[in-house]
PDB file of N, CA and C in Angstrom:
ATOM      1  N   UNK A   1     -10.804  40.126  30.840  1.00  0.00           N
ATOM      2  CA  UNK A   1     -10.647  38.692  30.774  1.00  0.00           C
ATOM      3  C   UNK A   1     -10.458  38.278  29.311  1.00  0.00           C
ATOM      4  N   UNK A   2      -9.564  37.356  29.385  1.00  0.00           N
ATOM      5  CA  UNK A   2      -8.733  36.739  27.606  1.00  0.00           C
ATOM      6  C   UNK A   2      -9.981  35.805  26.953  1.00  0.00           C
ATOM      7  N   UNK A   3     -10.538  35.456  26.542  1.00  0.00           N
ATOM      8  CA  UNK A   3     -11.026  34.230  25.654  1.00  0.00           C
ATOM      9  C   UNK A   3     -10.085  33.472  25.352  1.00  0.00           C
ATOM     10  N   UNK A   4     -10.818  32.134  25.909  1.00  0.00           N
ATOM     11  CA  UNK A   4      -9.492  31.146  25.278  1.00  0.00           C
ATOM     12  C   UNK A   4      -9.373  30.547  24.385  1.00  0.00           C
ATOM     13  N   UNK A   5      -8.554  29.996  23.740  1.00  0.00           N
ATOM     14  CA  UNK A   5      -8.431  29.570  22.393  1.00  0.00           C
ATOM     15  C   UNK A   5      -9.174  28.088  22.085  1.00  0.00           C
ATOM     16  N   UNK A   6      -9.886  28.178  21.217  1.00  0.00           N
ATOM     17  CA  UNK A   6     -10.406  27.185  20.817  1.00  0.00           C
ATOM     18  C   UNK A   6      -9.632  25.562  20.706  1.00  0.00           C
ATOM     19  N   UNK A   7     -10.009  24.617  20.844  1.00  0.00           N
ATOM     20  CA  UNK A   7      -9.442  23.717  20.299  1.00  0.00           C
ATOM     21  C   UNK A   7      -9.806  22.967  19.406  1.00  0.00           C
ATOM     22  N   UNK A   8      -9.278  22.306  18.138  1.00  0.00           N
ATOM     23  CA  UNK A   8      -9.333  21.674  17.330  1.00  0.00           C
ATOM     24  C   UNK A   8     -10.671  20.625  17.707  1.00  0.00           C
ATOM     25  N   UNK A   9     -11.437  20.478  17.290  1.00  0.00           N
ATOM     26  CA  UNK A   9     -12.495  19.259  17.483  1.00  0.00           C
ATOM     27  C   UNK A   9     -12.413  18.267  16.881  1.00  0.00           C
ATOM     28  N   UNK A  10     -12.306  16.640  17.537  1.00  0.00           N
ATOM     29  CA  UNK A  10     -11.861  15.573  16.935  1.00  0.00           C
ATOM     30  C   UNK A  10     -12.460  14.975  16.332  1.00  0.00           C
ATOM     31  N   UNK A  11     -12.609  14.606  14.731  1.00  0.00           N
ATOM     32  CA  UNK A  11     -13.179  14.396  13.887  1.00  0.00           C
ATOM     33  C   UNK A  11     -13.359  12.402  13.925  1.00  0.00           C
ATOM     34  N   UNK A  12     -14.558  12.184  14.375  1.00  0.00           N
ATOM     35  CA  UNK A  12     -14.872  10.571  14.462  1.00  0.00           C
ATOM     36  C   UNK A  12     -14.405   9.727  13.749  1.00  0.00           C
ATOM     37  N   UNK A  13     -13.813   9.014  13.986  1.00  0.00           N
ATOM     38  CA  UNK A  13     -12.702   7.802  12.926  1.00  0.00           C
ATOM     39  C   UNK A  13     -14.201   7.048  12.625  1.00  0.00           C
ATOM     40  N   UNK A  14     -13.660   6.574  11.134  1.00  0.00           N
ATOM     41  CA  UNK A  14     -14.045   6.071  10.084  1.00  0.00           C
ATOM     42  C   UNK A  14     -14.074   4.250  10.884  1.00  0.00           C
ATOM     43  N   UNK A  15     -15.568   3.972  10.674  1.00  0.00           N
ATOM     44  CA  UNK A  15     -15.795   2.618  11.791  1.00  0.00           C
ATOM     45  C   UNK A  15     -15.061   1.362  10.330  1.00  0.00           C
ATOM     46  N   UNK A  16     -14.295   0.297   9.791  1.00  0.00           N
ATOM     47  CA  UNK A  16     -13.510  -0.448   9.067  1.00  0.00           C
ATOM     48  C   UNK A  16     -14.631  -1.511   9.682  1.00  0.00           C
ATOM     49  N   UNK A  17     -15.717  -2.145   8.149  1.00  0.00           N
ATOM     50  CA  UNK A  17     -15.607  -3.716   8.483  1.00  0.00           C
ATOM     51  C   UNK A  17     -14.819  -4.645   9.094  1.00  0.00           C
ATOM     52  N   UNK A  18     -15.597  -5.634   9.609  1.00  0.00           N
ATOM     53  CA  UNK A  18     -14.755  -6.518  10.772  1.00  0.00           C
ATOM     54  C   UNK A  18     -13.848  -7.617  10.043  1.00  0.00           C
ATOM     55  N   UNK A  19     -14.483  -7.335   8.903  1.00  0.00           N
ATOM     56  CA  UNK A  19     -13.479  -8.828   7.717  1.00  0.00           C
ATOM     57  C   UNK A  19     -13.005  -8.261   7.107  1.00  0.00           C
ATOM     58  N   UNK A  20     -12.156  -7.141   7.582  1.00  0.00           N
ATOM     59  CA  UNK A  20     -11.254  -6.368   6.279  1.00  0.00           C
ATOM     60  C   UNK A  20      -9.932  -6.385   7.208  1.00  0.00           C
ATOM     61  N   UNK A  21      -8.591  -6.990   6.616  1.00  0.00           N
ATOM     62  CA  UNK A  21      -7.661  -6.991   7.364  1.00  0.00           C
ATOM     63  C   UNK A  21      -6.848  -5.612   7.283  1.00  0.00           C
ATOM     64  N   UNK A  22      -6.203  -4.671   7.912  1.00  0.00           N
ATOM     65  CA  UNK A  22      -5.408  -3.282   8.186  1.00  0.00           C
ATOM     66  C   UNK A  22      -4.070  -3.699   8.100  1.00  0.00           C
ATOM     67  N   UNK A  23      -3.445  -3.283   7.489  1.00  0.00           N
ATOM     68  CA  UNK A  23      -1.956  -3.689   7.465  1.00  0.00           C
ATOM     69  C   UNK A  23      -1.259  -2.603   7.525  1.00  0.00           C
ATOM     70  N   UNK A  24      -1.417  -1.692   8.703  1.00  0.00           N
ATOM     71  CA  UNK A  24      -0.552  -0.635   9.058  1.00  0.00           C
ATOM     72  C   UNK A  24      -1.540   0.576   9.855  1.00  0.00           C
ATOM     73  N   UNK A  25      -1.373   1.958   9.871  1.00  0.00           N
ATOM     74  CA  UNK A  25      -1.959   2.723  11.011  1.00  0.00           C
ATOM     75  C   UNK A  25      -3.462   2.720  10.157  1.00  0.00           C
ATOM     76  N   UNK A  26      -3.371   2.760   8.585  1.00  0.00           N
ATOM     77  CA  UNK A  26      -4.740   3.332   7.481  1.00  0.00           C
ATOM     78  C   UNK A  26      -5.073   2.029   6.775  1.00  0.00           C
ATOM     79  N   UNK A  27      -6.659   2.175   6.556  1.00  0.00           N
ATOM     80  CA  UNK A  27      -7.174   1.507   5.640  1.00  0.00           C
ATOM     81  C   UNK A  27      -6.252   1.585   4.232  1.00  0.00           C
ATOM     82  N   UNK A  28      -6.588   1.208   3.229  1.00  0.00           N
ATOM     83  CA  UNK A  28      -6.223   0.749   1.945  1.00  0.00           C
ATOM     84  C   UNK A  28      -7.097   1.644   1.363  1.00  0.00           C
ATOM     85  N   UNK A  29      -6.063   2.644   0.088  1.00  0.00           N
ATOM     86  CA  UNK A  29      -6.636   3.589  -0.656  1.00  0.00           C
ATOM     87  C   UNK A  29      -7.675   3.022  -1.368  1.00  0.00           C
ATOM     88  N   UNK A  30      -7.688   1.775  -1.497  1.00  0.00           N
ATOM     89  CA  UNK A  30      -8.491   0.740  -2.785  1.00  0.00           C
ATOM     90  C   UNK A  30      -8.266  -0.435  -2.854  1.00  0.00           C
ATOM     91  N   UNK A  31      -9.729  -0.947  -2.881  1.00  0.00           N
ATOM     92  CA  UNK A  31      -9.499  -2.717  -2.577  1.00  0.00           C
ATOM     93  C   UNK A  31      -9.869  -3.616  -4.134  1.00  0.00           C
ATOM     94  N   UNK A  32      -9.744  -2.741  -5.012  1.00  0.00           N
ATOM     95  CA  UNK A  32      -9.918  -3.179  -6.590  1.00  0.00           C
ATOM     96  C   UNK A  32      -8.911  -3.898  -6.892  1.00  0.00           C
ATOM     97  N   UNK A  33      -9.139  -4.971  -7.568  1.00  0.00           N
ATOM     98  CA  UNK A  33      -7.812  -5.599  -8.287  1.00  0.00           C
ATOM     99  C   UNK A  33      -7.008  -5.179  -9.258  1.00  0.00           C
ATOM    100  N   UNK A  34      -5.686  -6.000  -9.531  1.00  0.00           N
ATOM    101  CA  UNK A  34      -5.215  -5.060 -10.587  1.00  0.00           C
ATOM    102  C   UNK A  34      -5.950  -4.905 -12.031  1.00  0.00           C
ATOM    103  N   UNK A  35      -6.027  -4.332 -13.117  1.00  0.00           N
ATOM    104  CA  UNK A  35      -6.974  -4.326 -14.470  1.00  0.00           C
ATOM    105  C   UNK A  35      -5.493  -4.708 -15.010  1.00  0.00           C
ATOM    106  N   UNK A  36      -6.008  -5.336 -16.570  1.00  0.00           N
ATOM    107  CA  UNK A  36      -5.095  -6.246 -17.403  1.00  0.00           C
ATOM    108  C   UNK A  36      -3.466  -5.142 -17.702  1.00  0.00           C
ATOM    109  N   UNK A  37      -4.038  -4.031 -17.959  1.00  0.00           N
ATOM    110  CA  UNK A  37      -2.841  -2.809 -18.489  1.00  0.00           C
ATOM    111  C   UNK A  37      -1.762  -3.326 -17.578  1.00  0.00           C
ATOM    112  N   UNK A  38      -2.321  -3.610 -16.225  1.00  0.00           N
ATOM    113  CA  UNK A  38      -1.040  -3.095 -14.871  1.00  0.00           C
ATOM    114  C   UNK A  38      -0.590  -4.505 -15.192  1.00  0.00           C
ATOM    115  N   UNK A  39      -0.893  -5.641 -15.432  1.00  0.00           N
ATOM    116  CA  UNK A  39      -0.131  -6.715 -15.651  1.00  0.00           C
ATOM    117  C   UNK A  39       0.831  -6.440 -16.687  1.00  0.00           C
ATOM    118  N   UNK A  40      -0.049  -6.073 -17.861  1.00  0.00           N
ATOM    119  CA  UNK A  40       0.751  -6.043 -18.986  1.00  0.00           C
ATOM    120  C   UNK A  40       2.137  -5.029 -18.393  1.00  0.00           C
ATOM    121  N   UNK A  41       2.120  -4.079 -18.020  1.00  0.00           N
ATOM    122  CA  UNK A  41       3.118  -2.560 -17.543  1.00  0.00           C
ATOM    123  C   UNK A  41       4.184  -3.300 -16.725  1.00  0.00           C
ATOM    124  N   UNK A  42       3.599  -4.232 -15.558  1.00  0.00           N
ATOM    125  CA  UNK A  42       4.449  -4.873 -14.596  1.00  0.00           C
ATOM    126  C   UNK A  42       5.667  -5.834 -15.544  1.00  0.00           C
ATOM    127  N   UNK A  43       4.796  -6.860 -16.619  1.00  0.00           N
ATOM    128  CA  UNK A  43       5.443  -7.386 -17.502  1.00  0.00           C
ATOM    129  C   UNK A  43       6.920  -6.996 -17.847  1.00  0.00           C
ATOM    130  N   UNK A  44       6.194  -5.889 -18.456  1.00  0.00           N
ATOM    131  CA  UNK A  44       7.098  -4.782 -19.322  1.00  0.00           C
ATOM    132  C   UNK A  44       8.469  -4.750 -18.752  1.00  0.00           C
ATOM    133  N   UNK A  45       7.801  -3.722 -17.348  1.00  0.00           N
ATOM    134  CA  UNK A  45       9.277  -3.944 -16.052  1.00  0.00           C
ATOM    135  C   UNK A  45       9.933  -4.724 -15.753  1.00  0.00           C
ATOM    136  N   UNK A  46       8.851  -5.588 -15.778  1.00  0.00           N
ATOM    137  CA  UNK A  46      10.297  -6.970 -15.277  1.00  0.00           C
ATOM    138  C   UNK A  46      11.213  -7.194 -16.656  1.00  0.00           C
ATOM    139  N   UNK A  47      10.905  -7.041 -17.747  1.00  0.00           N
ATOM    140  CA  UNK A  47      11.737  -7.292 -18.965  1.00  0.00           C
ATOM    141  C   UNK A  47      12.961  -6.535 -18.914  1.00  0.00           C
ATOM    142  N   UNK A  48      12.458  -5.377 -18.479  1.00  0.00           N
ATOM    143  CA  UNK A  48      13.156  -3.745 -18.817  1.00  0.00           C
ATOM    144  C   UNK A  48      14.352  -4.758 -17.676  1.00  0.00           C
ATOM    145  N   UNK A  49      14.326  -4.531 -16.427  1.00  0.00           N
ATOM    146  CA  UNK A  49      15.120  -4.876 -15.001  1.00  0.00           C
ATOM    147  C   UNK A  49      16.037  -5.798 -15.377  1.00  0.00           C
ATOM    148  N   UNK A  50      15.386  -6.999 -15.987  1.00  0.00           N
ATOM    149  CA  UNK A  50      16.092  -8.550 -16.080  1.00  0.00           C
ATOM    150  C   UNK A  50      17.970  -7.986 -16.340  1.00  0.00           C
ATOM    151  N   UNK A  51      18.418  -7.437 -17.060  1.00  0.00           N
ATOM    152  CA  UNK A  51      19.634  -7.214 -17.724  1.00  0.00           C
ATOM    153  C   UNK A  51      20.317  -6.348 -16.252  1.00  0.00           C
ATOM    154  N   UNK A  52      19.773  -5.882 -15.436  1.00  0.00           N
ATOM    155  CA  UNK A  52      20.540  -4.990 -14.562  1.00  0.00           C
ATOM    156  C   UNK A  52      20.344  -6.177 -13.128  1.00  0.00           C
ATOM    157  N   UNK A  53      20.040  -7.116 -13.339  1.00  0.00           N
ATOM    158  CA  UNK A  53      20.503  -8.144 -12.244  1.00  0.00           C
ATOM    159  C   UNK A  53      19.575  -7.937 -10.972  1.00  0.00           C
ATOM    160  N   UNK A  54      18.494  -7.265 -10.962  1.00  0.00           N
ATOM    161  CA  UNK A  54      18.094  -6.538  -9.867  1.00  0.00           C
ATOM    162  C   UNK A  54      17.325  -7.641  -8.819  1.00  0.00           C
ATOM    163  N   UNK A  55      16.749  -8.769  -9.621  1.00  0.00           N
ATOM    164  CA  UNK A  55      15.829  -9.890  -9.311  1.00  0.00           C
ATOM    165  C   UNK A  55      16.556 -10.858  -8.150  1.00  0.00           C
ATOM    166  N   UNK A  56      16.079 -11.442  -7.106  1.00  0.00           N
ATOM    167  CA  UNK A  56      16.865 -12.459  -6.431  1.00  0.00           C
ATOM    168  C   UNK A  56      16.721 -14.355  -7.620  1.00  0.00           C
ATOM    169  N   UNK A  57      17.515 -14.668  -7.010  1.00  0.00           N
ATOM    170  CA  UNK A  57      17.417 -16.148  -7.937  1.00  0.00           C
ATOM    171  C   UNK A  57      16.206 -16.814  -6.570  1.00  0.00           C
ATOM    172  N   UNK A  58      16.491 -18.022  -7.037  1.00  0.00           N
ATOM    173  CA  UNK A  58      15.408 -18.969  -6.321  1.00  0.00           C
ATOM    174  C   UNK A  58      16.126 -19.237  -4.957  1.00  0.00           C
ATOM    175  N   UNK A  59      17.319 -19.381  -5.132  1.00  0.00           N
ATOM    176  CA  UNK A  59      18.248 -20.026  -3.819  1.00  0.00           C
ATOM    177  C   UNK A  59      18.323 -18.561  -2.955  1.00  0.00           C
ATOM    178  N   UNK A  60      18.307 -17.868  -3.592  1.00  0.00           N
ATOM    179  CA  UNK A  60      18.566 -16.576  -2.440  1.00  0.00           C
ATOM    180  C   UNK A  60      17.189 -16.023  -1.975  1.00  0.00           C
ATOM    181  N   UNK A  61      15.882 -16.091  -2.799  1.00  0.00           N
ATOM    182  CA  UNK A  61      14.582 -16.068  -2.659  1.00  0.00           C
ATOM    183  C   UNK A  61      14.721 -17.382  -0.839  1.00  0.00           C
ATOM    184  N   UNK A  62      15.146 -18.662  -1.129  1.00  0.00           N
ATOM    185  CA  UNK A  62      15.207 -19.369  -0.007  1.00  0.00           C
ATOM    186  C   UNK A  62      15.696 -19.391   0.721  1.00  0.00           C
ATOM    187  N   UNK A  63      16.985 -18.335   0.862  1.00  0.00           N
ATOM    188  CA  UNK A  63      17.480 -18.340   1.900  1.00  0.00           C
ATOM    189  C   UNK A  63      17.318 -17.457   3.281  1.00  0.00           C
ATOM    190  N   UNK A  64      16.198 -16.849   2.536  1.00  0.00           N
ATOM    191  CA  UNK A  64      15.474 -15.911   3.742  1.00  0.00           C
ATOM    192  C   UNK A  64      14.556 -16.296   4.676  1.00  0.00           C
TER     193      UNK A  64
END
């Protein structure tokens, strides 16, 4: 007689406070805000971008 193969054992999902909203199948790697650097960095980017047109204007921002 064979032994049968084991199966994987299902590992108990992680219980999510009831006032935390999910915005997709997973929690959120991190619910920290951004720190000043990432403003400053984001800044940066948007400076860097501006010249390659990449941004919508306001009217096309509204027309969605």
């Amino acid at each position: 007689m064979q032994a049968q193969p084991q199966l994987p054992q299902k590992q108990p999902q992680q219980q999510q406070p009831s006032n935390l909203r999910t915005l997709g199948m997973t929690s959120a790697i991190s619910l920290a805000g951004p720190k000043e650097i990432d403003h400053q960095r984001t800044t940066e980017l948007q400076e860097v971008l501006k010249p390659y047109n990449v941004f919508e204007t306001d009217e096309e921002l509204n027309h969605r």
